[in-house]
Every structure is written in C-alpha cells, then in structure tokens.
PDB file of N, CA and C in Angstrom:
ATOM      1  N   UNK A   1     -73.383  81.669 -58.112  1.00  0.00           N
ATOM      2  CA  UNK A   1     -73.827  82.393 -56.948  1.00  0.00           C
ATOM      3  C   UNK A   1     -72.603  82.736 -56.100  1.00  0.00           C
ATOM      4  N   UNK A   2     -72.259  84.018 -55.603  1.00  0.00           N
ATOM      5  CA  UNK A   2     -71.254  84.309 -54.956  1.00  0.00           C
ATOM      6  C   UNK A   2     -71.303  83.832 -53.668  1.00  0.00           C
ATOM      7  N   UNK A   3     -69.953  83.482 -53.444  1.00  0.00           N
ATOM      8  CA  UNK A   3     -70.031  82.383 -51.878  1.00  0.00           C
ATOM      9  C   UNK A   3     -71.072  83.094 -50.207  1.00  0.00           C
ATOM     10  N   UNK A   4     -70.771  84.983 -50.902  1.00  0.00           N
ATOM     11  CA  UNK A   4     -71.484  85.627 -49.731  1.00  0.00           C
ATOM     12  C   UNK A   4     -73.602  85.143 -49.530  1.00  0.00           C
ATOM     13  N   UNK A   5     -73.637  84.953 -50.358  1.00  0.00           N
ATOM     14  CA  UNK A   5     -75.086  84.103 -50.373  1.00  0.00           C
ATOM     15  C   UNK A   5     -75.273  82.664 -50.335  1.00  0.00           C
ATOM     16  N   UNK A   6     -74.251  82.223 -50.507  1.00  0.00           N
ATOM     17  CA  UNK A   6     -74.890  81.231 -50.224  1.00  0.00           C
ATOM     18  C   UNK A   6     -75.208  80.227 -48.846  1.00  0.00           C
ATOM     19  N   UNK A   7     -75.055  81.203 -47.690  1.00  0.00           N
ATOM     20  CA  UNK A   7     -75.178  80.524 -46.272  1.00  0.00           C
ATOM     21  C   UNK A   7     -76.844  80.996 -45.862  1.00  0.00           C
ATOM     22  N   UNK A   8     -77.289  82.464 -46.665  1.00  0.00           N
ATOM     23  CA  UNK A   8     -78.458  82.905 -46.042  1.00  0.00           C
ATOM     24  C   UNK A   8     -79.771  82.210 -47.064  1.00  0.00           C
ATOM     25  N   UNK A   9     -79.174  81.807 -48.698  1.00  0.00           N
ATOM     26  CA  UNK A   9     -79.803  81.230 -49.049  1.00  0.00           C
ATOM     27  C   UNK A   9     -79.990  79.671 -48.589  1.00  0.00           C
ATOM     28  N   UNK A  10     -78.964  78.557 -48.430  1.00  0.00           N
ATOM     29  CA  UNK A  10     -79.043  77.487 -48.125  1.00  0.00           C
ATOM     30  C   UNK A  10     -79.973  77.367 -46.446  1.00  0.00           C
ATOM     31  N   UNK A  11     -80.017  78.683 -45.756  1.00  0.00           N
ATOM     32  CA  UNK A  11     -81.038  78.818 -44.460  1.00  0.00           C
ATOM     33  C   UNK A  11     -82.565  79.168 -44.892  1.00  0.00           C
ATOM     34  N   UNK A  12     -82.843  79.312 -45.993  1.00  0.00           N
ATOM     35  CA  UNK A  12     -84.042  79.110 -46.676  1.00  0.00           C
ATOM     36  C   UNK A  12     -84.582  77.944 -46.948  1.00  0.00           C
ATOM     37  N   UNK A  13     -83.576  77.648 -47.518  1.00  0.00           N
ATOM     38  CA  UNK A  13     -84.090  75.763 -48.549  1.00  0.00           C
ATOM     39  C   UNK A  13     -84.045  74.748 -46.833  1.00  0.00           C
ATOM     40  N   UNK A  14     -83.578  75.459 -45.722  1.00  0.00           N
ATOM     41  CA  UNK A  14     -83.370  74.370 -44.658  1.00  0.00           C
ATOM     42  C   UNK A  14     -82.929  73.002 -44.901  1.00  0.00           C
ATOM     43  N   UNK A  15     -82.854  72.680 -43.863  1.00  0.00           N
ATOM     44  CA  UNK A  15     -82.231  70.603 -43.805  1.00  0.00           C
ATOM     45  C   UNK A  15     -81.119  70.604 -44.278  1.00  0.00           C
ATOM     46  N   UNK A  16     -80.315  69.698 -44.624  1.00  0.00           N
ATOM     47  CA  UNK A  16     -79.383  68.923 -44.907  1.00  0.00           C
ATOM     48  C   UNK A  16     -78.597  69.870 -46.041  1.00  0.00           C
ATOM     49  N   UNK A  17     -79.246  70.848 -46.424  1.00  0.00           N
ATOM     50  CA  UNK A  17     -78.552  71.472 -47.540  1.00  0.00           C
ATOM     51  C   UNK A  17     -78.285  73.056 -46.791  1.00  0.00           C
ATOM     52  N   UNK A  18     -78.344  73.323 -45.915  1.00  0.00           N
ATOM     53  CA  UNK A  18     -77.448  73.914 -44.687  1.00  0.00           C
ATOM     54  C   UNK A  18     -76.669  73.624 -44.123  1.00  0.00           C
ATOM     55  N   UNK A  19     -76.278  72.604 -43.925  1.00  0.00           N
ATOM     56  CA  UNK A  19     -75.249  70.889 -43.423  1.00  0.00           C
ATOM     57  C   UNK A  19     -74.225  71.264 -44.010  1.00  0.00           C
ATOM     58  N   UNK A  20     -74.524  70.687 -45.501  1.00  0.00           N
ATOM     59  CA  UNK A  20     -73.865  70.835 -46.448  1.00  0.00           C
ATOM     60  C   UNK A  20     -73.268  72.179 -46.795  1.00  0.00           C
ATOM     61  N   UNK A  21     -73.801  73.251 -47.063  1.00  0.00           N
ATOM     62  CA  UNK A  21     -73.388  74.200 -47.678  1.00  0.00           C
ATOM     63  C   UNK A  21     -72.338  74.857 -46.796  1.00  0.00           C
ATOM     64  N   UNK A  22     -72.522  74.522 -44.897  1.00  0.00           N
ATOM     65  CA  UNK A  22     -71.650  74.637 -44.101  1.00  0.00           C
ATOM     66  C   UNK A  22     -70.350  74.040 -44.717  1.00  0.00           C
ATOM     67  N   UNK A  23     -70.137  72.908 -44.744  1.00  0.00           N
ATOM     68  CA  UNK A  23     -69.225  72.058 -44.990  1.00  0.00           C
ATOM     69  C   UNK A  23     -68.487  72.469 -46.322  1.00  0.00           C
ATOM     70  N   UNK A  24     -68.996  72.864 -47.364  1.00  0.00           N
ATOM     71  CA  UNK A  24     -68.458  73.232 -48.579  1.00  0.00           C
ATOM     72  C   UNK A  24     -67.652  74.694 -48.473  1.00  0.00           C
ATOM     73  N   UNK A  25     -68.060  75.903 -47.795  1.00  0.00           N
ATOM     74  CA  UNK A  25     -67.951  76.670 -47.243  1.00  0.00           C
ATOM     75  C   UNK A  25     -66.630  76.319 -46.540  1.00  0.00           C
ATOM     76  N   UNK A  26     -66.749  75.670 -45.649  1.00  0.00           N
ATOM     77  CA  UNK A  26     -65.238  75.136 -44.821  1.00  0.00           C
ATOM     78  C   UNK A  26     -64.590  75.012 -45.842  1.00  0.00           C
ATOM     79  N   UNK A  27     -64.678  74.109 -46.897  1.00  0.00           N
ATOM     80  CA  UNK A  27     -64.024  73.929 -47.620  1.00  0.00           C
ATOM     81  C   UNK A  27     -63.116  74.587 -48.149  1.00  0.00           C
ATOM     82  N   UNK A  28     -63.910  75.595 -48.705  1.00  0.00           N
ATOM     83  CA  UNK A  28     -63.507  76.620 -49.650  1.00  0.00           C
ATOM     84  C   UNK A  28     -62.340  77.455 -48.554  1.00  0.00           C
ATOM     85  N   UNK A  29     -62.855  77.746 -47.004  1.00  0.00           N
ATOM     86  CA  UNK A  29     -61.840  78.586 -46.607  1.00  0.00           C
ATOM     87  C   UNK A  29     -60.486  77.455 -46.411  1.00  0.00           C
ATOM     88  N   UNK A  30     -60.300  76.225 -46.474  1.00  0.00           N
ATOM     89  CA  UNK A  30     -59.258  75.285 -46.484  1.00  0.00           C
ATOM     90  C   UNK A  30     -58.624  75.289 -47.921  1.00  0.00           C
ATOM     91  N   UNK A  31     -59.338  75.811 -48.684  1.00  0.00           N
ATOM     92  CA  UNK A  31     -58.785  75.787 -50.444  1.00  0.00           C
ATOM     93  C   UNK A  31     -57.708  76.804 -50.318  1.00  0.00           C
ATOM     94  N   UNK A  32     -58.034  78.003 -50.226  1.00  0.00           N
ATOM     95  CA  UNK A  32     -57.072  78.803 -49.881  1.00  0.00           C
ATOM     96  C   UNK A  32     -56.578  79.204 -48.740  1.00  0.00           C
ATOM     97  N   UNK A  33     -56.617  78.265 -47.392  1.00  0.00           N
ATOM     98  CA  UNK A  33     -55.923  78.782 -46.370  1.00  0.00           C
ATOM     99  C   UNK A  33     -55.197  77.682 -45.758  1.00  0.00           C
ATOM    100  N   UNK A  34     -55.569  76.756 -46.572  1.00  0.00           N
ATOM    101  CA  UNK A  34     -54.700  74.930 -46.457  1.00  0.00           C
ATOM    102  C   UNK A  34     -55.135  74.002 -44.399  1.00  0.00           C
ATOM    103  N   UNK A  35     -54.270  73.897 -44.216  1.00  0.00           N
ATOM    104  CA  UNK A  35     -54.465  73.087 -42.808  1.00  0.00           C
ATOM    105  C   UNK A  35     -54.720  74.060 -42.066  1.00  0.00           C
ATOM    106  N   UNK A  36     -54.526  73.769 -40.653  1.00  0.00           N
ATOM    107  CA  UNK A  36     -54.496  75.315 -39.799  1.00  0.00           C
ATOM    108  C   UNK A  36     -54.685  74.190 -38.458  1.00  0.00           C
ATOM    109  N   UNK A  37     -53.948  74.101 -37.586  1.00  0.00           N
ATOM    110  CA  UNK A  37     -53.716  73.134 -36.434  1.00  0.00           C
ATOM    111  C   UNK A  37     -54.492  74.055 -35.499  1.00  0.00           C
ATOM    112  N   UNK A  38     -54.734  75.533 -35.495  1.00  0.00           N
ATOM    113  CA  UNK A  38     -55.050  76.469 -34.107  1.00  0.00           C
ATOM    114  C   UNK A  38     -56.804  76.460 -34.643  1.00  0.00           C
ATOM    115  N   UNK A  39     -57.039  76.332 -35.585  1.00  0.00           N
ATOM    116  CA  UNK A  39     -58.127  76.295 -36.381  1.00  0.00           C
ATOM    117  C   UNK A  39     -58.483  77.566 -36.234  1.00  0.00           C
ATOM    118  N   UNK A  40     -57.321  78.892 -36.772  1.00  0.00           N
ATOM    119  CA  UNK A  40     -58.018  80.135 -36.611  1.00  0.00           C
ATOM    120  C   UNK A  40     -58.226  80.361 -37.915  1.00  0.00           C
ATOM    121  N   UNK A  41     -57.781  79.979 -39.169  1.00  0.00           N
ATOM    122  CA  UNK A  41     -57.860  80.192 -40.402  1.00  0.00           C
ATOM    123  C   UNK A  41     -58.993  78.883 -41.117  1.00  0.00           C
ATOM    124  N   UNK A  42     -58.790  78.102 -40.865  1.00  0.00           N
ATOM    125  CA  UNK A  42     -59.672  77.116 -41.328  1.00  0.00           C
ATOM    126  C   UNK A  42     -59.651  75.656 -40.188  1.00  0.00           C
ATOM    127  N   UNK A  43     -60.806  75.224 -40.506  1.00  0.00           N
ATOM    128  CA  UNK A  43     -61.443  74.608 -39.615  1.00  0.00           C
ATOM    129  C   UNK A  43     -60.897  72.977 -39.559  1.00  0.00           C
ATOM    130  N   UNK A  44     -60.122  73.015 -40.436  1.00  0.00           N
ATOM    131  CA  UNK A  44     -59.290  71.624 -40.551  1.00  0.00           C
ATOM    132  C   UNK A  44     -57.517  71.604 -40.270  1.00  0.00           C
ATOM    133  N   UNK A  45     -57.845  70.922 -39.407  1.00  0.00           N
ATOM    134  CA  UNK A  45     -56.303  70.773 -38.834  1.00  0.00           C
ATOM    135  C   UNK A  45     -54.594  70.283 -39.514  1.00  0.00           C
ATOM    136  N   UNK A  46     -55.481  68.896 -40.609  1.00  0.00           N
ATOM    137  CA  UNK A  46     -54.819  68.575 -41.282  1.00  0.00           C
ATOM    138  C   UNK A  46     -55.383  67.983 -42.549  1.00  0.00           C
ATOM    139  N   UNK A  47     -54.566  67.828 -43.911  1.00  0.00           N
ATOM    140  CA  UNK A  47     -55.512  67.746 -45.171  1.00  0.00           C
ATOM    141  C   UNK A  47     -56.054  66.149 -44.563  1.00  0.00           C
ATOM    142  N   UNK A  48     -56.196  65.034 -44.083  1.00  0.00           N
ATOM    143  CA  UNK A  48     -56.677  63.790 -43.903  1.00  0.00           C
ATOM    144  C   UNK A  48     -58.289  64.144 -43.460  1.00  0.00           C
ATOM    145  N   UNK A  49     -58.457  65.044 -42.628  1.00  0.00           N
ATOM    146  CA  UNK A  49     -59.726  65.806 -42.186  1.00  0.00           C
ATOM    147  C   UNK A  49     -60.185  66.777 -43.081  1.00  0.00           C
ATOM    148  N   UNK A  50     -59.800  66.853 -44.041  1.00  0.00           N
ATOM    149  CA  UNK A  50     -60.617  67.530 -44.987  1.00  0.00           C
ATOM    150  C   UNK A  50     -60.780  66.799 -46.135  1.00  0.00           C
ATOM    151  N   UNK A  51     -59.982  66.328 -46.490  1.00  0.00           N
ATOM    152  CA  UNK A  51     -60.612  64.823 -47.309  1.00  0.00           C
ATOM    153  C   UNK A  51     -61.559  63.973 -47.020  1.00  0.00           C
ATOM    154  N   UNK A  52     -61.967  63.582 -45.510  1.00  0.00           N
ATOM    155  CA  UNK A  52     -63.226  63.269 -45.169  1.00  0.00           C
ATOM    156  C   UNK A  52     -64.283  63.933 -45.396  1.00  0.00           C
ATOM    157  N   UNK A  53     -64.303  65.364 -45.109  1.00  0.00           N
ATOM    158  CA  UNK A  53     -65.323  66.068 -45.671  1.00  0.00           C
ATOM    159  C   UNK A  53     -65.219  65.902 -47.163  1.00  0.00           C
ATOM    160  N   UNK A  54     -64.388  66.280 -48.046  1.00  0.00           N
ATOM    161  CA  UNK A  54     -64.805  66.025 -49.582  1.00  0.00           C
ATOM    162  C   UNK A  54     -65.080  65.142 -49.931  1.00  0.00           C
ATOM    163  N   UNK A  55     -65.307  63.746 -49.016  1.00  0.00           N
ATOM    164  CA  UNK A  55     -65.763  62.405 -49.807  1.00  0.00           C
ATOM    165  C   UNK A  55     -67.237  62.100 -49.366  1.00  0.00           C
ATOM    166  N   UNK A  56     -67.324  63.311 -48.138  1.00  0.00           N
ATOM    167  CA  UNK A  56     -69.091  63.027 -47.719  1.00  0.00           C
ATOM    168  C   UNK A  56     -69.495  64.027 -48.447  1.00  0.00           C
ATOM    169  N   UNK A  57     -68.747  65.178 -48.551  1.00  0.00           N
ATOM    170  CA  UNK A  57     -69.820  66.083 -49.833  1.00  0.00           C
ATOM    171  C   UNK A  57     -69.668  65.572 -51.038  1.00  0.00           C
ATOM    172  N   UNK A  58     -68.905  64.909 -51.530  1.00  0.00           N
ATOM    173  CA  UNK A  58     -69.461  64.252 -52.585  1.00  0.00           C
ATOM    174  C   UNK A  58     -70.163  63.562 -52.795  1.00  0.00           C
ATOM    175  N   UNK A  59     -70.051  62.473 -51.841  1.00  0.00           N
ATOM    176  CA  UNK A  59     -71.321  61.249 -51.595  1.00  0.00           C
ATOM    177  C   UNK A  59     -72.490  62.013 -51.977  1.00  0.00           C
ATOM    178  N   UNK A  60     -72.949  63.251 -50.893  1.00  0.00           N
ATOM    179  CA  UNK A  60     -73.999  63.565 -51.276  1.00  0.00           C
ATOM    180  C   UNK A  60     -74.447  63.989 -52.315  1.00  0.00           C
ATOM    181  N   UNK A  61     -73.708  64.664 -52.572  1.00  0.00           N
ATOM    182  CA  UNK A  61     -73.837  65.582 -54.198  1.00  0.00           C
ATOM    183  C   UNK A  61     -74.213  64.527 -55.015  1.00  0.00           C
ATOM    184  N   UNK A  62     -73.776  63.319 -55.278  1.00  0.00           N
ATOM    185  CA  UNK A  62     -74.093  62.565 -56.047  1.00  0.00           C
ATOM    186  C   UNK A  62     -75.457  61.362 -55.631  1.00  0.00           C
ATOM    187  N   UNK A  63     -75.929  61.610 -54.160  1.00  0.00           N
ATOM    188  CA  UNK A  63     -76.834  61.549 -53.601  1.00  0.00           C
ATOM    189  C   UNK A  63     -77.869  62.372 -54.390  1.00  0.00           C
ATOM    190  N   UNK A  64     -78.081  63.625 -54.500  1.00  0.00           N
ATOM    191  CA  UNK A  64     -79.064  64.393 -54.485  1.00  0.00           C
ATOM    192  C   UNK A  64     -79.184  64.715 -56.201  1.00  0.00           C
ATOM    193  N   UNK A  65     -78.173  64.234 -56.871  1.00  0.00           N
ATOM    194  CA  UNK A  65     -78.260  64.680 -58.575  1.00  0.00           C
ATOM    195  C   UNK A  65     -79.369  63.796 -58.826  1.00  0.00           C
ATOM    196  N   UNK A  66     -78.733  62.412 -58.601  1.00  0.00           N
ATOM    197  CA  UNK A  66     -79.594  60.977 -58.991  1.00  0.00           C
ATOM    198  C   UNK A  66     -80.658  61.177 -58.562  1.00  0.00           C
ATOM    199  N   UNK A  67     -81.497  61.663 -57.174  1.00  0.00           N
ATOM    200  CA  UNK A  67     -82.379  62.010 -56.905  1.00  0.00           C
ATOM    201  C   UNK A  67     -83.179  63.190 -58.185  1.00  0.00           C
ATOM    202  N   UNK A  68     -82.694  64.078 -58.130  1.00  0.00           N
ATOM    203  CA  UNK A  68     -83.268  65.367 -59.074  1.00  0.00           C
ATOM    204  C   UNK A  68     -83.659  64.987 -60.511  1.00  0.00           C
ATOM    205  N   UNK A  69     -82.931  63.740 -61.079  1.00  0.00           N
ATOM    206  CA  UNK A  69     -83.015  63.323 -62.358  1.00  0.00           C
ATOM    207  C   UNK A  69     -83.710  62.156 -62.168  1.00  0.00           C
ATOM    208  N   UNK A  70     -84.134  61.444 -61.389  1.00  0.00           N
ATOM    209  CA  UNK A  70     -85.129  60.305 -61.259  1.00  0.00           C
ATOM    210  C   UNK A  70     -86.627  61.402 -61.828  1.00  0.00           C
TER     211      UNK A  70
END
C-alpha cells in the first residue's frame, strides 16, 4: 500500500492503529531525513528518540500478529 493511503485508511480501521500508523509514518520521514533538532524535516530530534518509537512499534506489531493468529 503506498505510504499516501495509508493515514486515510488507518482513520477508517480507528484506535490504536491510527496511533500507530502515525508513528510509523514519522518514521519513515526520519528514514530518509535522519534527526532534525528544529523538527522541520522530521519529528525526531535525535536517533535515541526514534529508537524509542521503533521498539514501541515493534512491541506492538508483535502485539497484534500473536493476536491475529490466536
């Protein structure tokens, strides 16, 4: 799914997977735009704060698989 859908779709499915899809999203603009201290390019200041986010989106992700396959 191209990244341009997936903010209006994840506002469909509502809850926590709008949260999320926010956060992954950040991500992605920190993948290619790295730190950014003014936070005009991406929303993380330094990689230590974005490593927090990749260890709670993972948590979840691996939250919600185990769920889907129960």
């Amino acid at each position: 799914m191209p990244t341009t859908v997936l903010k209006p779709v994840a506002q469909v499915i509502g809850g926590d997977v709008d949260i999320y899809t926010n956060m992954a999203l950040w991500l992605h603009e920190y993948q290619y735009n790295g730190p950014d201290k003014q936070g005009v390019l991406s929303p993380y200041p330094d990689d230590e704060s974005a490593a927090r986010d990749i260890r709670t989106l993972i948590i979840k992700i691996r939250e919600l698989t185990k769920r889907a396959v129960q």
